[in-house]
Protein backbone atom coordinates (compact mmCIF):
# COMPACT_ATOMS: atom_id res chain seq x y z
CA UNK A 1 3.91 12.93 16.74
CA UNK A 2 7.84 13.33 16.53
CA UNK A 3 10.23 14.76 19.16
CA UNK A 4 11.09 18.04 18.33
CA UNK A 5 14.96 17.70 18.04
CA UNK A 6 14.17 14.56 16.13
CA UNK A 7 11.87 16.35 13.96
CA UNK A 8 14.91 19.15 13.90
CA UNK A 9 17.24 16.91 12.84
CA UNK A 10 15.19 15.21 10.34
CA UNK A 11 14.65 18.79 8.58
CA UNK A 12 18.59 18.44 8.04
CA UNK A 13 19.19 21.38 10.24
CA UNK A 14 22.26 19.93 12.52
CA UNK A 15 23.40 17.52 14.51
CA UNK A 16 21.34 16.16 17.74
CA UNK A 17 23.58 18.11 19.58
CA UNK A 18 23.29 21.26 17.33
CA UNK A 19 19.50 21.26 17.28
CA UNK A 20 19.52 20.55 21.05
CA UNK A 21 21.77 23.87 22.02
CA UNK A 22 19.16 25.90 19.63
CA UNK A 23 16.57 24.69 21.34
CA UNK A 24 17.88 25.51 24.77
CA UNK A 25 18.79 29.12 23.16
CA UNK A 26 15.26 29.77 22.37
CA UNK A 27 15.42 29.93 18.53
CA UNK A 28 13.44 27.13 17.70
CA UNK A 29 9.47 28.29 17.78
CA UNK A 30 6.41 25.99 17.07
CA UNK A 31 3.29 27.87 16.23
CA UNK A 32 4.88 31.29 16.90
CA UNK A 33 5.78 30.18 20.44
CA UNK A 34 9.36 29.60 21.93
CA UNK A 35 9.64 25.92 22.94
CA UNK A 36 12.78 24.69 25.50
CA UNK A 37 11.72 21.66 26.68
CA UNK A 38 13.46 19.24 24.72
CA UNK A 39 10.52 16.64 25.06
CA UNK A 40 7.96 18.37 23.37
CA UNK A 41 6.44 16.25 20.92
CA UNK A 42 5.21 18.27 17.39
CA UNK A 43 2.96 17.12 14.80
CA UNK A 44 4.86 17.27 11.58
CA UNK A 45 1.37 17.57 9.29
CA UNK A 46 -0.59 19.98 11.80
CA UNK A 47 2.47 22.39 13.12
CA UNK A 48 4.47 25.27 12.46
CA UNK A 49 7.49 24.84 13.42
CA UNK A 50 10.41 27.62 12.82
CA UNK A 51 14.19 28.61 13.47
CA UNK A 52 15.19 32.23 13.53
CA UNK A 53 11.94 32.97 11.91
CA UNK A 54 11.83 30.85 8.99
CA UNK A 55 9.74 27.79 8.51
CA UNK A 56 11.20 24.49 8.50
CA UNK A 57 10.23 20.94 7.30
CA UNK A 58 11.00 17.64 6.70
CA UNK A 59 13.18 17.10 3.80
CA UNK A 60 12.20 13.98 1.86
CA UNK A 61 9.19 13.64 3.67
CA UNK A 62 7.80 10.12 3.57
CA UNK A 63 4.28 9.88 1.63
CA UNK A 64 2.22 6.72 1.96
CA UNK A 65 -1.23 6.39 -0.02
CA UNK A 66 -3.67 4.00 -1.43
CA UNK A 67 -5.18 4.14 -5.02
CA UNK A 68 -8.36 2.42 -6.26
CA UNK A 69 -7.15 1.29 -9.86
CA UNK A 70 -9.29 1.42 -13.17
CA UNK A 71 -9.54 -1.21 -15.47
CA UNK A 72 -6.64 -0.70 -18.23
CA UNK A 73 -4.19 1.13 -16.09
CA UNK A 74 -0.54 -0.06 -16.36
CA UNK A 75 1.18 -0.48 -13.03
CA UNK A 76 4.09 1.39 -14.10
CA UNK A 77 5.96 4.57 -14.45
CA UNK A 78 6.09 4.73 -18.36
CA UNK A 79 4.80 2.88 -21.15
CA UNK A 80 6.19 2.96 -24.76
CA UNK A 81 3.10 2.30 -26.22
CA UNK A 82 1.69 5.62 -24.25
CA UNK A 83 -0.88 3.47 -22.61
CA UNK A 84 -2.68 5.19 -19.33
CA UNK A 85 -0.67 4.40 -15.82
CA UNK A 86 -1.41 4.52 -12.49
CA UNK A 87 1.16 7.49 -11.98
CA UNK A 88 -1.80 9.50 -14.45
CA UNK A 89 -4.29 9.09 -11.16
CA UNK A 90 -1.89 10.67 -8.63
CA UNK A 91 -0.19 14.09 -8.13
CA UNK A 92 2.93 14.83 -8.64
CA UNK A 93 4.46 14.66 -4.84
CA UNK A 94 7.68 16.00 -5.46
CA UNK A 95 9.43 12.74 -4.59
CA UNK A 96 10.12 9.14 -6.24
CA UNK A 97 7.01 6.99 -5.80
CA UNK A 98 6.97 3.44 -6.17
CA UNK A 99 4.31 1.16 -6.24
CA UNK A 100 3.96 -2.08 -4.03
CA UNK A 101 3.51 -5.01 -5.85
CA UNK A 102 1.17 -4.86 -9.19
CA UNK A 103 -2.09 -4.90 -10.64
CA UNK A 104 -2.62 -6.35 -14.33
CA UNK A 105 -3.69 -4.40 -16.96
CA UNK A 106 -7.24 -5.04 -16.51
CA UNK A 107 -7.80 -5.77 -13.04
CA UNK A 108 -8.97 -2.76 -10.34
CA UNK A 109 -8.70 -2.66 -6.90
CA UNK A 110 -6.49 -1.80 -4.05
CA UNK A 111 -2.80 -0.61 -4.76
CA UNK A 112 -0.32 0.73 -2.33
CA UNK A 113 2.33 3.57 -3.39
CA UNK A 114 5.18 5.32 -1.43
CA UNK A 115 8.37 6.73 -1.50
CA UNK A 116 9.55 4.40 1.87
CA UNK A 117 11.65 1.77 0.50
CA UNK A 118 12.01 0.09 3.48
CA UNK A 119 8.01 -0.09 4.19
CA UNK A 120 7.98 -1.30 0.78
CA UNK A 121 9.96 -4.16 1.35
CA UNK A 122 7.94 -5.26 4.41
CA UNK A 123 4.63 -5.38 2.72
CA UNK A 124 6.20 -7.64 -0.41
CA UNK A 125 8.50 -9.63 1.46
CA UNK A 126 7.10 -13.59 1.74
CA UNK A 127 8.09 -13.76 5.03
CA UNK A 128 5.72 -11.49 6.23
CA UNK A 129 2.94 -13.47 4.67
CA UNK A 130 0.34 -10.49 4.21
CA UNK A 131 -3.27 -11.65 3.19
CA UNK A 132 -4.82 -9.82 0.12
CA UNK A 133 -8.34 -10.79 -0.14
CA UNK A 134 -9.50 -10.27 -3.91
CA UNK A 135 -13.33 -10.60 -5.42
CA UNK A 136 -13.06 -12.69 -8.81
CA UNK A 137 -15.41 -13.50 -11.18
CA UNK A 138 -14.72 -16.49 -13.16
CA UNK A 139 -16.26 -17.87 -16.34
CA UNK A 140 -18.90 -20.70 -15.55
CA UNK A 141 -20.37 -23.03 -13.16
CA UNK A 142 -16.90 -24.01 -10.55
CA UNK A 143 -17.77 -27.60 -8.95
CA UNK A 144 -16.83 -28.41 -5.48
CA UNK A 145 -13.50 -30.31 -6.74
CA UNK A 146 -12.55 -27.26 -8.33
CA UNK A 147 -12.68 -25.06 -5.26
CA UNK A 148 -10.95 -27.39 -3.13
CA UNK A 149 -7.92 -27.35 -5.63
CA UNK A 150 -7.37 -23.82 -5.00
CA UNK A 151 -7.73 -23.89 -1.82
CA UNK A 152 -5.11 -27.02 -1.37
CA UNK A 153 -2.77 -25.23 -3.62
CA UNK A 154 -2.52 -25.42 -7.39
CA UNK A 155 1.02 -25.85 -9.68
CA UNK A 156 2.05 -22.94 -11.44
CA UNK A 157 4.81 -22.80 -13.64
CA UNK A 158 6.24 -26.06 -11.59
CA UNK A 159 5.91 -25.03 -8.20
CA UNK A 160 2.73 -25.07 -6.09
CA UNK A 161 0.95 -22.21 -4.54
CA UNK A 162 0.44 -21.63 -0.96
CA UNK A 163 -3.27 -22.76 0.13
CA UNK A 164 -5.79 -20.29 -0.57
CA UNK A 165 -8.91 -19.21 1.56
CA UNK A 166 -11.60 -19.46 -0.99
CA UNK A 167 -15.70 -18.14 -0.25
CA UNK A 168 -18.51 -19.12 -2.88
CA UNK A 169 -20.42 -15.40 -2.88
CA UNK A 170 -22.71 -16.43 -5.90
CA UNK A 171 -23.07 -19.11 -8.50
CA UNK A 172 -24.62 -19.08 -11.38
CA UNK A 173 -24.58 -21.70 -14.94
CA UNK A 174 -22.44 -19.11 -16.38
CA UNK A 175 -20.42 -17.25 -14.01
CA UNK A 176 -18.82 -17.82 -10.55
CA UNK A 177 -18.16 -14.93 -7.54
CA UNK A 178 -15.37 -15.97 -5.39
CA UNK A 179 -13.90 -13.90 -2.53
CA UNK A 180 -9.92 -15.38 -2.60
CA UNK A 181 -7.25 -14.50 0.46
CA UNK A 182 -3.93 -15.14 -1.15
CA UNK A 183 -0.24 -15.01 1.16
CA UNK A 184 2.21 -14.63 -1.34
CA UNK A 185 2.35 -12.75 -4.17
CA UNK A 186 3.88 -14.23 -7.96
CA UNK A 187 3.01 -12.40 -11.00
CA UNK A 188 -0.77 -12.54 -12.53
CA UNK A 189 -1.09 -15.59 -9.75
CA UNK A 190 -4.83 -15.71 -9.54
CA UNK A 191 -5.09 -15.40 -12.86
CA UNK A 192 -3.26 -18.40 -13.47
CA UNK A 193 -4.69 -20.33 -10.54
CA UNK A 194 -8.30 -19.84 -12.01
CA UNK A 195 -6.99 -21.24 -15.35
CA UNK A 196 -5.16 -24.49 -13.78
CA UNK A 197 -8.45 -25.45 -12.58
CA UNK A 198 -10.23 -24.80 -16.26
CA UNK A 199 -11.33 -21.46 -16.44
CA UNK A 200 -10.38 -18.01 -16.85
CA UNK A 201 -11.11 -14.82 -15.13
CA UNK A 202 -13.48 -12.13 -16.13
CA UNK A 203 -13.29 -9.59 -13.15
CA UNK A 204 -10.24 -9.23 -10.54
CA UNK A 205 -10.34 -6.69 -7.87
CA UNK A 206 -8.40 -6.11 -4.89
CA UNK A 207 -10.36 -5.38 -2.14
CA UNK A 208 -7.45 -5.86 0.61
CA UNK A 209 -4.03 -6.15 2.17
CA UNK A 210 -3.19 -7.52 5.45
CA UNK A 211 -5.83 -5.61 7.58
CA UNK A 212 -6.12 -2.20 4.89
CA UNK A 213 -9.35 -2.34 3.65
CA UNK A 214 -10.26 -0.64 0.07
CA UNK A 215 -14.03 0.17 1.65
CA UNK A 216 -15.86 3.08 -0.37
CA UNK A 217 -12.62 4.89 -1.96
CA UNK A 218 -13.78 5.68 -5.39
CA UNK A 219 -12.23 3.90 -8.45
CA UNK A 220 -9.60 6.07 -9.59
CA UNK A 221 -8.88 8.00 -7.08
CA UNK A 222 -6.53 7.96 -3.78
CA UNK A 223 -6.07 8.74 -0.22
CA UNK A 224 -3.58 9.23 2.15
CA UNK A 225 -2.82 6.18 4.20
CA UNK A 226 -3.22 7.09 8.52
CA UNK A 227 -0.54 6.90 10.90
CA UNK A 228 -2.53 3.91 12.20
CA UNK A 229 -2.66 2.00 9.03
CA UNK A 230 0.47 2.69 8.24
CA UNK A 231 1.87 1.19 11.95
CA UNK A 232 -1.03 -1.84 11.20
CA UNK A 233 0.56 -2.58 7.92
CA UNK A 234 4.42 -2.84 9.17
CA UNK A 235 3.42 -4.72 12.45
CA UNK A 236 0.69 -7.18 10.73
CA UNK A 237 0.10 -10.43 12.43
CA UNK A 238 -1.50 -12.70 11.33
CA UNK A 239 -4.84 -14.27 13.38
């Protein structure tokens, strides 16, 4: 819910004291009824708001939304090889979407997309420290030694990783299930953590960031993110 001279102002129609002198004149109406009261508070998604008549919006309105990503989807906007990407999956909204952070080629999962820079930046920024819980299988039989590496911290590329939080789901002679919480966030990192330890991974999904959960969203499609995970996500502290 947004103050309506706010929400006036954001629809680039004047100053605050322009849309405040329109509203006292009785031009502005919100769901064909005159509004004066300079505290009303409209919904921008649910309401009809309009000056002299004519419906007004949000310019550059601020889109937020989750995507659960295929296998052998690029995590970018174009591909010279004319390989599938994730911008294939979604509509187009009109505005400049970016992704936050990445997905490899062939893992699936839990992506975040938006055309709020500044949101952007707080969900990628190490500082923050945002968990992102992933489900990996790995190749073979991990001993306990192995485990306890990654969740000590491993070195990649010269510098060691944060310390992981690392479940055992299943283990078999042949194959591994780990559920892995991860804080930061450096290109293909689990990836490369499983293979510092001796393996490689043959599944990687996402399955969730800070306290947005993936849950039952089909794989390949997307949602909308709520007004409450979208306040969860910027305010995240950690437990």
């Amino acid at each position: 819910m947004v103050r309506i001279n706010k929400f006036l102002a954001q629809c680039n129609l004047g100053s605050r004291r322009f849309v405040e002198s329109i509203i006292n004149a009785g031009l502005i109406k919100v769901n064909d009824e005159i509004v004066t009261d300079l505290s009303l508070k409209v919904d921008p998604e649910k309401d009809i708001v309009k000056f002299k008549n004519n419906v007004i919006e949000i310019k550059n309105k601020k889109v937020y939304i989750m995507l659960n990503k295929p296998v052998k989807y690029l995590v970018t906007k174009k591909d010279d090889f004319q390989r599938n990407t994730v911008f294939d999956l979604i509509p187009d909204f009109g505005t400049n979407m970016h992704y936050i952070g990445r997905l490899d080629y062939m893992s699936t999962g839990l992506l975040l997309m938006t055309n709020d820079g500044d949101f952007a930046q707080k969900i990628i920024h190490p500082r923050n420290k945002l968990p992102k819980l992933y489900k990996v299988a790995v190749k073979g039989y991990l001993m306990k030694s192995q485990i306890e590496q990654l969740r000590n911290g491993v070195t990649i590329a010269g510098k060691k990783t944060s310390p992981a939080i690392v479940f055992i789901k299943k283990r078999s002679q042949n194959t591994t299930i780990l559920k892995i919480t991860i804080f930061e966030g450096r290109k293909r990192q689990i990836r490369h953590m499983i293979k510092s330890i001796g393996s490689e991974v043959l599944e990687l999904k996402r399955l969730q960031i800070g306290n947005l959960k993936l849950g039952k969203l089909s794989l390949g499609t997307w949602r909308f993110l709520t007004r409450n995970e979208i306040d969860a996500l910027e305010n995240y502290k950690s437990g």
